[in-house]
C-alpha atoms as a PDB file:
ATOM      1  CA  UNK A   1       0.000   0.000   0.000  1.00  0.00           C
ATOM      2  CA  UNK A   2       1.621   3.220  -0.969  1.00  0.00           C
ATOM      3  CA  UNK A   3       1.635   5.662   1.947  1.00  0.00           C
ATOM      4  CA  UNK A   4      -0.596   8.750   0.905  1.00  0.00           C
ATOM      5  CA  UNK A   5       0.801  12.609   2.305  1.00  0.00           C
ATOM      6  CA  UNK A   6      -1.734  15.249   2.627  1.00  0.00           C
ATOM      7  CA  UNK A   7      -0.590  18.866   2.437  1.00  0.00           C
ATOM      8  CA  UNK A   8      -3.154  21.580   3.737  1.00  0.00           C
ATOM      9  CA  UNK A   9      -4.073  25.005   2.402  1.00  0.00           C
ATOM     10  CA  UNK A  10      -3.192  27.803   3.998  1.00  0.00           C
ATOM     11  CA  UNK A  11      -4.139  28.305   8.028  1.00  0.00           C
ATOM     12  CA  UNK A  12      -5.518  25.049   7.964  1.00  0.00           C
ATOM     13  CA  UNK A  13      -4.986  21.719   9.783  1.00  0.00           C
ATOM     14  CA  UNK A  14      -6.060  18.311   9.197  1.00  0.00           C
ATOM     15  CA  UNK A  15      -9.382  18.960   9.413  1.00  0.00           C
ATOM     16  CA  UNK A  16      -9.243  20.062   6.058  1.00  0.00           C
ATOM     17  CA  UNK A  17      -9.386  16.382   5.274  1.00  0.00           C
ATOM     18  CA  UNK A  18     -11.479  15.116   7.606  1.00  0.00           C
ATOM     19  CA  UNK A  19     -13.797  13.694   5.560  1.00  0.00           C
ATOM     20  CA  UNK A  20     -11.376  11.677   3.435  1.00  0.00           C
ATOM     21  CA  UNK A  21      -8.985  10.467   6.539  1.00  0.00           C
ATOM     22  CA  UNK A  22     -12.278   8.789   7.978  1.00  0.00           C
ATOM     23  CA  UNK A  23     -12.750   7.287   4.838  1.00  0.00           C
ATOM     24  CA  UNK A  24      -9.381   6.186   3.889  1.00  0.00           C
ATOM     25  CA  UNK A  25      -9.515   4.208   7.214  1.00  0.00           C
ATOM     26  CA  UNK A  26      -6.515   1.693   7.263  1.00  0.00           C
ATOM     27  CA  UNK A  27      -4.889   2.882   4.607  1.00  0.00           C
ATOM     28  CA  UNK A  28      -1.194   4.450   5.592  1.00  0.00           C
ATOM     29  CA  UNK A  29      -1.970   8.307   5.682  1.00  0.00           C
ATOM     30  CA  UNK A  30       0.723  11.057   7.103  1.00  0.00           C
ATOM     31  CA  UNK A  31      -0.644  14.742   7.369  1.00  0.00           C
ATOM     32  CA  UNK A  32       2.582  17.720   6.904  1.00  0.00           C
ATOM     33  CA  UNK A  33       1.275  20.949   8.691  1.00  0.00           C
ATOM     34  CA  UNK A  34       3.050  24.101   6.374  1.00  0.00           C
ATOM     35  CA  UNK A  35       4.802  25.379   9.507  1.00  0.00           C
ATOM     36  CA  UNK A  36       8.291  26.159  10.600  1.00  0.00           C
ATOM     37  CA  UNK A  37       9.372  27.785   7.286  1.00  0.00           C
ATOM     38  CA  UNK A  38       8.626  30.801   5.302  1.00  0.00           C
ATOM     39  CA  UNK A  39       9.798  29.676   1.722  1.00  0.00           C
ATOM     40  CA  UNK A  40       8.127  26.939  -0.666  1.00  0.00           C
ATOM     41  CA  UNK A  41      11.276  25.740  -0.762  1.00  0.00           C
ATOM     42  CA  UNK A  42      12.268  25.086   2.960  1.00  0.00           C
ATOM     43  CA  UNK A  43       8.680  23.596   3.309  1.00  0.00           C
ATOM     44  CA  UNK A  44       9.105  21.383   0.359  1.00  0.00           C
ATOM     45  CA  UNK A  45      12.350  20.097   2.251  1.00  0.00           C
ATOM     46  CA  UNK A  46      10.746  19.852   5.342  1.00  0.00           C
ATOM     47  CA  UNK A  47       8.059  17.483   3.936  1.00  0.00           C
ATOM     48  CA  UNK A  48      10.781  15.402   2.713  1.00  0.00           C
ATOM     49  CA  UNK A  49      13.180  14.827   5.654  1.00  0.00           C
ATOM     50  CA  UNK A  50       9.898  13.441   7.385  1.00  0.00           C
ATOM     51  CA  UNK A  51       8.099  11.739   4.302  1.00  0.00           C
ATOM     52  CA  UNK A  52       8.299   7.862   3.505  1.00  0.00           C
ATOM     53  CA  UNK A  53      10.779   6.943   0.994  1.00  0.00           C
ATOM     54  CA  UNK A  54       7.959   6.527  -1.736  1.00  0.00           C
ATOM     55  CA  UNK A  55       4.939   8.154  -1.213  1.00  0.00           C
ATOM     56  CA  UNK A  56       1.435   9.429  -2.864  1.00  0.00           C
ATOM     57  CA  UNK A  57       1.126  13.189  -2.184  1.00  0.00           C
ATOM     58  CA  UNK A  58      -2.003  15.262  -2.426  1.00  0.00           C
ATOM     59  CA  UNK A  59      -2.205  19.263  -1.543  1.00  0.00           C
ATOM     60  CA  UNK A  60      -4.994  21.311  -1.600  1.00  0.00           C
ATOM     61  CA  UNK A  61      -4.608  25.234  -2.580  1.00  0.00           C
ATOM     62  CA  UNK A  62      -1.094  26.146  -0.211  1.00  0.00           C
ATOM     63  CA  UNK A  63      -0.704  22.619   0.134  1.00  0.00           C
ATOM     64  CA  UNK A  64      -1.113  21.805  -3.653  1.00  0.00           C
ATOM     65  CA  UNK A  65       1.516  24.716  -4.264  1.00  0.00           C
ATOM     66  CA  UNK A  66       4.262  23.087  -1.984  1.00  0.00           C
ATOM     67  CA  UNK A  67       3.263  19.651  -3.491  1.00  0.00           C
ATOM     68  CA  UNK A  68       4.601  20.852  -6.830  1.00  0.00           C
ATOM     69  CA  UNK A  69       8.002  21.972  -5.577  1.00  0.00           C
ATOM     70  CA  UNK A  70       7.981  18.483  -3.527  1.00  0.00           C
ATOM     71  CA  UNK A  71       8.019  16.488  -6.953  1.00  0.00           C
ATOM     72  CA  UNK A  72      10.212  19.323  -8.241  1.00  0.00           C
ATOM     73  CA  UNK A  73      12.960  18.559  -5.782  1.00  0.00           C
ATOM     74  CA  UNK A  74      12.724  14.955  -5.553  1.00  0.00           C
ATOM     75  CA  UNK A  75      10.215  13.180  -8.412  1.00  0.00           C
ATOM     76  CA  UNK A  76      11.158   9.816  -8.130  1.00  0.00           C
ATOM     77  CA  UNK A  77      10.057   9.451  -4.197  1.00  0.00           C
ATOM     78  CA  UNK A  78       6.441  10.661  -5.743  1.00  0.00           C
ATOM     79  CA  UNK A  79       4.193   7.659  -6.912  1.00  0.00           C
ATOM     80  CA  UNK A  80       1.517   9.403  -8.015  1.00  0.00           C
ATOM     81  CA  UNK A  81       0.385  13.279  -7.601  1.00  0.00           C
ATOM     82  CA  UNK A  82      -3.229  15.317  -6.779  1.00  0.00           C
ATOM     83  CA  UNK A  83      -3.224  18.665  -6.691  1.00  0.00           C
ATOM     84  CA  UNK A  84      -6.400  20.532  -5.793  1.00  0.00           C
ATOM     85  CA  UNK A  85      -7.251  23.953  -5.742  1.00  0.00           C
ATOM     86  CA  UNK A  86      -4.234  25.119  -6.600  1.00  0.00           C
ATOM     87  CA  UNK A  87      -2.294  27.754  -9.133  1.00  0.00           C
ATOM     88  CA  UNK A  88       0.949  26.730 -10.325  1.00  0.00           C
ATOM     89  CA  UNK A  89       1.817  30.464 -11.074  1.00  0.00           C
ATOM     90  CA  UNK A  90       4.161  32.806  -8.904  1.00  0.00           C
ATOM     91  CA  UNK A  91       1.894  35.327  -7.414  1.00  0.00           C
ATOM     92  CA  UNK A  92       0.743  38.530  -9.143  1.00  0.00           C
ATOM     93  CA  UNK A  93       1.739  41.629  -8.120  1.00  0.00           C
ATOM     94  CA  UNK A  94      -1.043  43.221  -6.682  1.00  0.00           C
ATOM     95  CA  UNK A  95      -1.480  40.028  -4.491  1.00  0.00           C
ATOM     96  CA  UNK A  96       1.893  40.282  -3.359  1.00  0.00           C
ATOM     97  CA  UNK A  97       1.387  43.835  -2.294  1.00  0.00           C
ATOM     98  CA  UNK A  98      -1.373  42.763   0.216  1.00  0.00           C
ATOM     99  CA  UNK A  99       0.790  40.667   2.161  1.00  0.00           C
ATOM    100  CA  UNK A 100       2.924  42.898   3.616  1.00  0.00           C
ATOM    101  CA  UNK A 101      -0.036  45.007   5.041  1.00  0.00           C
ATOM    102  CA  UNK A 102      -2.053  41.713   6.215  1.00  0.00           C
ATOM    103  CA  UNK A 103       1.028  40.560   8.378  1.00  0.00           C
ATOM    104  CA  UNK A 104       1.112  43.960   9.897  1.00  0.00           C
ATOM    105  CA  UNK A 105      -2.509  43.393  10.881  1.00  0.00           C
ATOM    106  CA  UNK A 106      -2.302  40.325  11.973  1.00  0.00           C
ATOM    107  CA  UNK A 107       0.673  40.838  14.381  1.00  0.00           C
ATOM    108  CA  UNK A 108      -0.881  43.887  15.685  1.00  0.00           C
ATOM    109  CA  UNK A 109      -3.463  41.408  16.726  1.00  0.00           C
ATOM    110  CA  UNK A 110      -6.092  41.018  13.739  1.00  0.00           C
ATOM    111  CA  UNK A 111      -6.082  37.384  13.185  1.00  0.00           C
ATOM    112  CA  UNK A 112      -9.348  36.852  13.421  1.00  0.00           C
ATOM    113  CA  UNK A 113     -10.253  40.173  11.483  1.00  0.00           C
ATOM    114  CA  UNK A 114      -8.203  39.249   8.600  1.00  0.00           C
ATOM    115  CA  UNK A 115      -9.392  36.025   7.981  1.00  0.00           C
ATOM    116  CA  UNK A 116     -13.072  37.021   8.284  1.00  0.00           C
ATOM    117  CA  UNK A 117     -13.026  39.927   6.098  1.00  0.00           C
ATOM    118  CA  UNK A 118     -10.149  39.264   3.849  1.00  0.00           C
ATOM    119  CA  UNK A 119      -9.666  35.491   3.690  1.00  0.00           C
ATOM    120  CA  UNK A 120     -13.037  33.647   4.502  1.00  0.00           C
ATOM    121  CA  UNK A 121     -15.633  35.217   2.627  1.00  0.00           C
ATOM    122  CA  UNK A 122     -13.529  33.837  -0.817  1.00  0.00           C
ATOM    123  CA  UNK A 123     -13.250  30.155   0.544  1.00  0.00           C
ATOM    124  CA  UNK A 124     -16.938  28.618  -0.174  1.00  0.00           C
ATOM    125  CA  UNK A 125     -19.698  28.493  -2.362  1.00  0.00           C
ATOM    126  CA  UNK A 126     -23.150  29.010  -1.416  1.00  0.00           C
ATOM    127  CA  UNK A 127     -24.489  25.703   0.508  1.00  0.00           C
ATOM    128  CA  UNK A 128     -26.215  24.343   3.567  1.00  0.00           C
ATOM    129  CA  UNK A 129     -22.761  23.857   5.570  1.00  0.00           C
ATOM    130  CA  UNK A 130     -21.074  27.253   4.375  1.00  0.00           C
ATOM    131  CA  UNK A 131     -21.873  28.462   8.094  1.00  0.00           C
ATOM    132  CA  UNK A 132     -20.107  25.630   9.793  1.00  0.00           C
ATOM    133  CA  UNK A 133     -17.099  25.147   7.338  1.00  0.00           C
ATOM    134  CA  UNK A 134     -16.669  28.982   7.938  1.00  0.00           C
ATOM    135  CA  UNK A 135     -16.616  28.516  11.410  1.00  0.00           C
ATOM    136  CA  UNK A 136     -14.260  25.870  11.152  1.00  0.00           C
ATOM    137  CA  UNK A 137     -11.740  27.472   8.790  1.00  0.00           C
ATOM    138  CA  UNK A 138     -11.360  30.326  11.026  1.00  0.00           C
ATOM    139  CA  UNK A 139     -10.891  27.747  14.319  1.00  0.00           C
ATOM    140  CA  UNK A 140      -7.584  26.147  12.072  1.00  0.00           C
ATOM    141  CA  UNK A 141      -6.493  30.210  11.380  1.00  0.00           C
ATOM    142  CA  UNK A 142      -6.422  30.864  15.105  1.00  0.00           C
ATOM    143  CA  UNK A 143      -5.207  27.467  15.887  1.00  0.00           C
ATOM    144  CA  UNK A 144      -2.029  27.562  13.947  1.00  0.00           C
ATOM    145  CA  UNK A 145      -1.998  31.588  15.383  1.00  0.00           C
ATOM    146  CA  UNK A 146       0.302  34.729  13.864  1.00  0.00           C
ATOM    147  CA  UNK A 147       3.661  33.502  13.333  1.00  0.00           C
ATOM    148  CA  UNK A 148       1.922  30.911  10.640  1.00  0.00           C
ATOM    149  CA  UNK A 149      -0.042  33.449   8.794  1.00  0.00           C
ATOM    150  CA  UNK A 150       3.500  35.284   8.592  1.00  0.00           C
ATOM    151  CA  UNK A 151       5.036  32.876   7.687  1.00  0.00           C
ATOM    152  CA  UNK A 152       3.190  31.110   4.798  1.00  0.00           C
ATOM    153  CA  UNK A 153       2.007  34.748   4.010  1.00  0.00           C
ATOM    154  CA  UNK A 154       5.715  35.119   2.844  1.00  0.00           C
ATOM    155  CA  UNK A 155       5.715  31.360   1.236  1.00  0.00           C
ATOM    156  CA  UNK A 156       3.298  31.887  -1.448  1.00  0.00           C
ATOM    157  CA  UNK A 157       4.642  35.783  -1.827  1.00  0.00           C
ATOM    158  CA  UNK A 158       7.831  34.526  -2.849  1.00  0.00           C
ATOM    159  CA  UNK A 159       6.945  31.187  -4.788  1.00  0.00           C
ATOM    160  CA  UNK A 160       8.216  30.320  -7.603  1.00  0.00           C
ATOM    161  CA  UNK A 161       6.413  29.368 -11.055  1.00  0.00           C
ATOM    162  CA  UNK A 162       5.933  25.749 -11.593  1.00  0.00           C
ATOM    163  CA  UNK A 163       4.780  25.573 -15.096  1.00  0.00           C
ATOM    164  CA  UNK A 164       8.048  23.852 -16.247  1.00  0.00           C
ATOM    165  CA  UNK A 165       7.859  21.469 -13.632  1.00  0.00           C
ATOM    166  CA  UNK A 166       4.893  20.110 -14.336  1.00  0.00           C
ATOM    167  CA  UNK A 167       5.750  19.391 -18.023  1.00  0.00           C
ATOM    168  CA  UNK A 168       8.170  17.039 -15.976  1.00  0.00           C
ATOM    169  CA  UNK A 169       5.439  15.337 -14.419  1.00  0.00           C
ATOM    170  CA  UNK A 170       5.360  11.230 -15.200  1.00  0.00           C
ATOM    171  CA  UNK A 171       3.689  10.415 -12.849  1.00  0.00           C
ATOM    172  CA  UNK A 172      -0.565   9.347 -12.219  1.00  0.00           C
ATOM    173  CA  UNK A 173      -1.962  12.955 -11.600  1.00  0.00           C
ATOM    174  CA  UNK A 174      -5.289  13.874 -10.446  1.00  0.00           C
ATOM    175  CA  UNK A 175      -6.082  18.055 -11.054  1.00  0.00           C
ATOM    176  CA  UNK A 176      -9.364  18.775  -9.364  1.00  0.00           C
ATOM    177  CA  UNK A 177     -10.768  21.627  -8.122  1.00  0.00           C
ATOM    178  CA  UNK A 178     -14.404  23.026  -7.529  1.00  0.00           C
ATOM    179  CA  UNK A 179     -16.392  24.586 -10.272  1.00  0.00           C
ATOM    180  CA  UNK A 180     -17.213  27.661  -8.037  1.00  0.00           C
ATOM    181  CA  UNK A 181     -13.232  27.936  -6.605  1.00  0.00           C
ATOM    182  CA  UNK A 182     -13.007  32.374  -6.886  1.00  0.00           C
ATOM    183  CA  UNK A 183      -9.258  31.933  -5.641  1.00  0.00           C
ATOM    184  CA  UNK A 184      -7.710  28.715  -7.633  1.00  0.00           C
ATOM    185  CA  UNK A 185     -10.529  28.989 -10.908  1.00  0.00           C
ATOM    186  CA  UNK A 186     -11.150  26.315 -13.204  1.00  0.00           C
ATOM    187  CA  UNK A 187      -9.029  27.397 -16.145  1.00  0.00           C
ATOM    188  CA  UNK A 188      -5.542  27.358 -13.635  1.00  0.00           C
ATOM    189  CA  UNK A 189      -6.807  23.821 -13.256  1.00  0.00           C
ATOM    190  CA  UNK A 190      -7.189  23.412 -16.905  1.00  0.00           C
ATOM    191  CA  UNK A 191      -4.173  24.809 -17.555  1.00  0.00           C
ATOM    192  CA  UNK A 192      -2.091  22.610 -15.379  1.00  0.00           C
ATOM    193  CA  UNK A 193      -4.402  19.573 -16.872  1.00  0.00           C
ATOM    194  CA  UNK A 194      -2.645  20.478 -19.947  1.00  0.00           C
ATOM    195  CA  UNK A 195       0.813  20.345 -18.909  1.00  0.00           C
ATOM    196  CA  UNK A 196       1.386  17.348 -16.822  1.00  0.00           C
ATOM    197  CA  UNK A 197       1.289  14.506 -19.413  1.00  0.00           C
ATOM    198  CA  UNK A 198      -1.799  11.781 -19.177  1.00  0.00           C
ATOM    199  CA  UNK A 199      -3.099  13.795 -16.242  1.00  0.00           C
ATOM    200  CA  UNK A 200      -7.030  13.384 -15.401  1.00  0.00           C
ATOM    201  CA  UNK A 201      -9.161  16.278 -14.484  1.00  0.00           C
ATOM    202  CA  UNK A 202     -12.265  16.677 -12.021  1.00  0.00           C
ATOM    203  CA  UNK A 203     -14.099  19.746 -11.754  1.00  0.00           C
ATOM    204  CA  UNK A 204     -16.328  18.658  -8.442  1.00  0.00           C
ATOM    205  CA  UNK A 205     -19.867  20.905  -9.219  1.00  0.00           C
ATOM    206  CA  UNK A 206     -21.848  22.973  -6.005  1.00  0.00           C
ATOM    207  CA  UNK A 207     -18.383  23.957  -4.591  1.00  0.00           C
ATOM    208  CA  UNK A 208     -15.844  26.400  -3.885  1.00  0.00           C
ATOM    209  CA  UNK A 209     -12.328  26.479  -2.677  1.00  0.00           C
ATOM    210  CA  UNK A 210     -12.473  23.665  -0.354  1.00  0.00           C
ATOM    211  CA  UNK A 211     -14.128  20.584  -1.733  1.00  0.00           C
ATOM    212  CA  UNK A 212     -12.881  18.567   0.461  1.00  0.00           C
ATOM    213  CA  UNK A 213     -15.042  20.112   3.198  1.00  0.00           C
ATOM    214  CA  UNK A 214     -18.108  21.274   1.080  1.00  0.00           C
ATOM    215  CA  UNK A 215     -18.242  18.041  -0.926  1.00  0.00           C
ATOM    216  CA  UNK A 216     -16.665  15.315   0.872  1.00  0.00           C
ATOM    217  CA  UNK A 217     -18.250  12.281  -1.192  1.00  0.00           C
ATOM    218  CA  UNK A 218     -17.425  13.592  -4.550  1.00  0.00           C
ATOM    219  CA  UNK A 219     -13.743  14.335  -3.357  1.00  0.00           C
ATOM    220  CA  UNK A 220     -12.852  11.259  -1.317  1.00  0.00           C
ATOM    221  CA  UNK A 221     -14.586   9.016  -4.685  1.00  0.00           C
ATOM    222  CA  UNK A 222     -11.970  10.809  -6.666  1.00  0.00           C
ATOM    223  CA  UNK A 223      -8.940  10.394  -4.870  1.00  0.00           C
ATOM    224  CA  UNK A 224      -9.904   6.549  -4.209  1.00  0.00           C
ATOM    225  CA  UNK A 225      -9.967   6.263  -7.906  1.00  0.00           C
ATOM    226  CA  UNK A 226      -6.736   8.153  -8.487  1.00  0.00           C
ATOM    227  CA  UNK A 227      -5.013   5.927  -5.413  1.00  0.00           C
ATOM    228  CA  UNK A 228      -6.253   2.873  -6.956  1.00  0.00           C
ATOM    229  CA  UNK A 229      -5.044   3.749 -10.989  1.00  0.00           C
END
């Protein structure tokens, strides 16, 4: 059985997966938090020193980012690759100019205020459990606390472009994302569909950002399927 790693987005935990750890059940599963570093890099590295030797790796939006340099620096300890709700571009400019300001906030004490009027409100879809994934999206921000948001604030400000990288790709690759995702859209997902060689793509329909949360059964059915190609 090929040991699956789960990378999550940013400010979350593993409750990001919840869904599809309680489903995956016996299967050999090893969550990597994105802290103690503030490059894509370091984190990448990170994720490495502690991974198994061979490994399946799946990362959602953050997660999905550092995933990419992961297979970048080492491809042959991936076995197969899902990256979900992701963008394999460096960050735009005018993105990168909010960070600065939103890690002055949030040291200053705005946690909380940040991710509720900055963050959140992009995450979801419309849907009977936007409420409670809300609520549970900003209990992983305050969880993981300031120095994180700094920190991977910083990450994804300085990533690097993984376009080329993914043309490298041999490996099974599932791109999914969901249909309503205003942060990671369909066409970045479409886009890296096109570069990574015999690649399949899932567009998951009635969510957002996080499909793993806001459509559990559709998610966890696809990354069964792309465990067991």
């Amino acid at each position: 059985m090929t040991p699956l790693v789960l990378l999550s987005g940013m400010m979350c935990d593993g409750r990001l997966y919840g869904p599809q750890i309680a489903a995956f059940g016996t299967r050999a599963l090893q969550f990597s938090p994105l802290v103690g570093a503030d490059t894509v890099q370091a984190l990448a590295a990170q994720i490495l020193a502690h991974a198994p030797p061979r490994f399946a790796l799946a990362g959602l939006s953050m997660g999905g980012i550092v995933a990419m340099e992961v297979i970048a620096q080492a491809p042959d300890r991936v076995a197969r690759l899902a990256l979900l709700d992701t963008n394999p571009r460096a960050e735009l400019p005018d993105v990168q100019a909010r960070r600065e300001p939103q890690i002055a906030k949030v040291a200053a004490g705005g946690l909380a205020e940040v991710m509720r009027d900055e963050m959140k409100p992009n995450y979801l879809t419309d849907g009977p459990n936007r409420a409670a994934i809300l609520d549970l999206c900003m209990d992983m921000a305050l969880s993981l606390g300031p120095q994180v948001f700094a920190d991977q604030s910083r990450a994804l400000k300085n990533r690097p472009d993984q376009q080329d990288a993914l043309r490298r790709v041999q490996v099974p690759t599932l791109v999914l994302c969901g249909r309503d995702d205003a942060l990671c859209p369909v066409e970045r997902h479409e886009l890296m569909h096109r570069l990574i060689p015999h690649s399949t793509l899932q567009i998951i329909e009635n969510a957002g950002h996080l499909p793993t949360l806001e459509q559990p059964d559709k998610t966890t059915a696809a990354l069964v399927r792309w465990m067991e190609d």
